[in-house]
Protein backbone atom coordinates (compact mmCIF):
# COMPACT_ATOMS: atom_id res chain seq x y z
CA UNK A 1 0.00 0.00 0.00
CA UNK A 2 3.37 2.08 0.72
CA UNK A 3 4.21 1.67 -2.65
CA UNK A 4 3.53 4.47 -5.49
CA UNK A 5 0.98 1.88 -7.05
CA UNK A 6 -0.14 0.75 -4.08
CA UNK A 7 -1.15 4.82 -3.41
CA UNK A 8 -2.61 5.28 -6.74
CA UNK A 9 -5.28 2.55 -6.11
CA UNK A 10 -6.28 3.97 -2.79
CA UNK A 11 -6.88 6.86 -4.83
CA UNK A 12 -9.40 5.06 -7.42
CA UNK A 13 -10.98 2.80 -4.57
CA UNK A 14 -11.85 6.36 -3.07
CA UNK A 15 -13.36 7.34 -6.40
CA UNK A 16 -15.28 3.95 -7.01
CA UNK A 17 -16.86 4.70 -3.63
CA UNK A 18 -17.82 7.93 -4.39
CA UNK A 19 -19.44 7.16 -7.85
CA UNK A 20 -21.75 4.63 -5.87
CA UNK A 21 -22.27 6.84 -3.18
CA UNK A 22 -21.23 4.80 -0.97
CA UNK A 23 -20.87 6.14 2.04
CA UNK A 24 -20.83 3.45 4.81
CA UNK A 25 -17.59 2.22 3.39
CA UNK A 26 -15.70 5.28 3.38
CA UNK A 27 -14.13 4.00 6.71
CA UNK A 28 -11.85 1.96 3.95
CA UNK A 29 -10.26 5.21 2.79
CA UNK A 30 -10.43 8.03 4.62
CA UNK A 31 -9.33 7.69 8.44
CA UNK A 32 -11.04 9.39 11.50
CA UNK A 33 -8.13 12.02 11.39
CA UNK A 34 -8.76 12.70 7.52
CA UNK A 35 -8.61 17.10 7.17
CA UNK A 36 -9.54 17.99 3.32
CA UNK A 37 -9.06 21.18 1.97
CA UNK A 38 -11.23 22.53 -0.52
CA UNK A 39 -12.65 25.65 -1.25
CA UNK A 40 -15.12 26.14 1.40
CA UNK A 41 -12.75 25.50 4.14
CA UNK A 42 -11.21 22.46 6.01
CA UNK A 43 -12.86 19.50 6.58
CA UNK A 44 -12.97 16.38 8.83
CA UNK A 45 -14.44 13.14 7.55
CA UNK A 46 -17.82 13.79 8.50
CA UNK A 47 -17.56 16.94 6.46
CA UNK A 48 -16.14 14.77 3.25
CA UNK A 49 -19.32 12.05 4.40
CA UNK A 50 -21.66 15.23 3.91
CA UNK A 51 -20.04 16.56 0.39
CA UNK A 52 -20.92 12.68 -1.04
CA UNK A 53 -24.64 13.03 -0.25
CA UNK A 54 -24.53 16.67 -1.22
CA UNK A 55 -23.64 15.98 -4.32
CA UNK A 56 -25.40 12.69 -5.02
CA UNK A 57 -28.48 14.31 -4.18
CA UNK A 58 -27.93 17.57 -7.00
CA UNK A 59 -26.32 15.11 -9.47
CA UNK A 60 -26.76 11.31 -11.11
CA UNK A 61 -23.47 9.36 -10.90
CA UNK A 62 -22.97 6.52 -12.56
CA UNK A 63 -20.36 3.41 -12.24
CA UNK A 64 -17.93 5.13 -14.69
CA UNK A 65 -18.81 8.95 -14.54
CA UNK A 66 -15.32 9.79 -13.64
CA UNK A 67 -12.33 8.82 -15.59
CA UNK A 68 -8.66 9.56 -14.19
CA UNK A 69 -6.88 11.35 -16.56
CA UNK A 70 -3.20 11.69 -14.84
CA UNK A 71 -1.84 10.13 -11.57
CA UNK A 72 1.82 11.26 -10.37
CA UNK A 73 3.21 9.83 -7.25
CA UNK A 74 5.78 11.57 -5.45
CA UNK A 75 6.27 10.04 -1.88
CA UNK A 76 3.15 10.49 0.66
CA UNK A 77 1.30 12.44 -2.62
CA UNK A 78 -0.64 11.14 -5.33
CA UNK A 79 -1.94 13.55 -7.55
CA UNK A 80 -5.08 13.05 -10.13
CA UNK A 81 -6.44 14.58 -12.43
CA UNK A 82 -10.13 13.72 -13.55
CA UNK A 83 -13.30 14.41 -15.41
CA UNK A 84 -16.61 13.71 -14.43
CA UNK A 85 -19.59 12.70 -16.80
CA UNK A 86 -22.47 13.95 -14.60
CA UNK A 87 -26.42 14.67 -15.21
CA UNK A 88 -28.42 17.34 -13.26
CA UNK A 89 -30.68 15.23 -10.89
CA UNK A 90 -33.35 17.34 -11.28
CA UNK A 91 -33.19 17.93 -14.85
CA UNK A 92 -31.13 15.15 -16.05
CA UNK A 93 -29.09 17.75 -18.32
CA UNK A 94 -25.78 16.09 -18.95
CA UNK A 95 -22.74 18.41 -16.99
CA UNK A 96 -19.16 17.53 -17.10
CA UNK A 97 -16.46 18.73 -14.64
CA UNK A 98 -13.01 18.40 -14.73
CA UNK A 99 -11.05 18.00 -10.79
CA UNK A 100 -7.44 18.33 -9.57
CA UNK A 101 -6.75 16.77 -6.23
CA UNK A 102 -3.42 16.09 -4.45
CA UNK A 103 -3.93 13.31 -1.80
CA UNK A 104 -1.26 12.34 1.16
CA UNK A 105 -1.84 8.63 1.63
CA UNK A 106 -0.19 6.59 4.70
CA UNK A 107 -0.87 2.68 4.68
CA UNK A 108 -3.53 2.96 2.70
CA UNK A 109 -5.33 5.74 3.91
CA UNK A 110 -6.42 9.34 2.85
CA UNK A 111 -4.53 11.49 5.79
CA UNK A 112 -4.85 14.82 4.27
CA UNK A 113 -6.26 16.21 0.61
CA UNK A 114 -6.46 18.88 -1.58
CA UNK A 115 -8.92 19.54 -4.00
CA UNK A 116 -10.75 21.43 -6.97
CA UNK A 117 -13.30 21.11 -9.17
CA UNK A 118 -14.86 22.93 -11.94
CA UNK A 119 -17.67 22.92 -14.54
CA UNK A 120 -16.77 22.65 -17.97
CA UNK A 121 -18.08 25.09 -20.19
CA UNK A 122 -20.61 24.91 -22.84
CA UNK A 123 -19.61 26.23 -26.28
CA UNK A 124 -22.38 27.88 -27.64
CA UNK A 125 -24.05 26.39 -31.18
């Protein structure tokens, strides 16, 4: 798990669980001490638990809505790049974003992230 492979598929088992929503299985990835950093503020795992059903709840997910673009390992830090094939729950318009997130991982867990996201934009017809 120590090893730069070994950190990159913590990584995607995090994202598999988060494309299924599934939350009661987070305790896999993301430790008790996790801290995340995103843009409205730190937050602890039950903060991270609360983002999942925040967005699952404004957007459909499906098995392979995101794809990872880039993963570099360097020590504790895997970082990814990704897009995700989303549709609007309540209007089932089709949105994709595109994500950045640096991740420290220690024996197989999520310590301490870093992330981003963004909508793509539409080009006008």
């Amino acid at each position: 798990l120590n090893t730069p492979e070994g950190r990159k598929a913590v990584f995607r088992r995090l994202v598999e669980l988060y494309a299924a929503g599934d939350v009661s299985r987070l305790e896999e990835v993301i430790p008790p001490n996790y801290i995340g950093h995103v843009s409205a503020g730190d937050r602890d795992r039950a903060g991270f638990i609360e983002s999942v059903r925040f967005f699952h709840n404004l957007f459909l997910y499906r098995e392979d809505s995101f794809r990872i673009e880039d993963q570099l390992v360097d020590g504790e830090k895997v970082v990814t790049r990704m897009t995700a094939d989303v549709n609007v729950r309540e209007t089932g318009e089709p949105v994709t974003l595109i994500g950045i997130n640096i991740a420290r991982i220690i024996d197989g867990q999520i310590i301490e992230e870093w992330n981003t996201w963004e909508q793509v934009k539409v080009q006008n017809r």
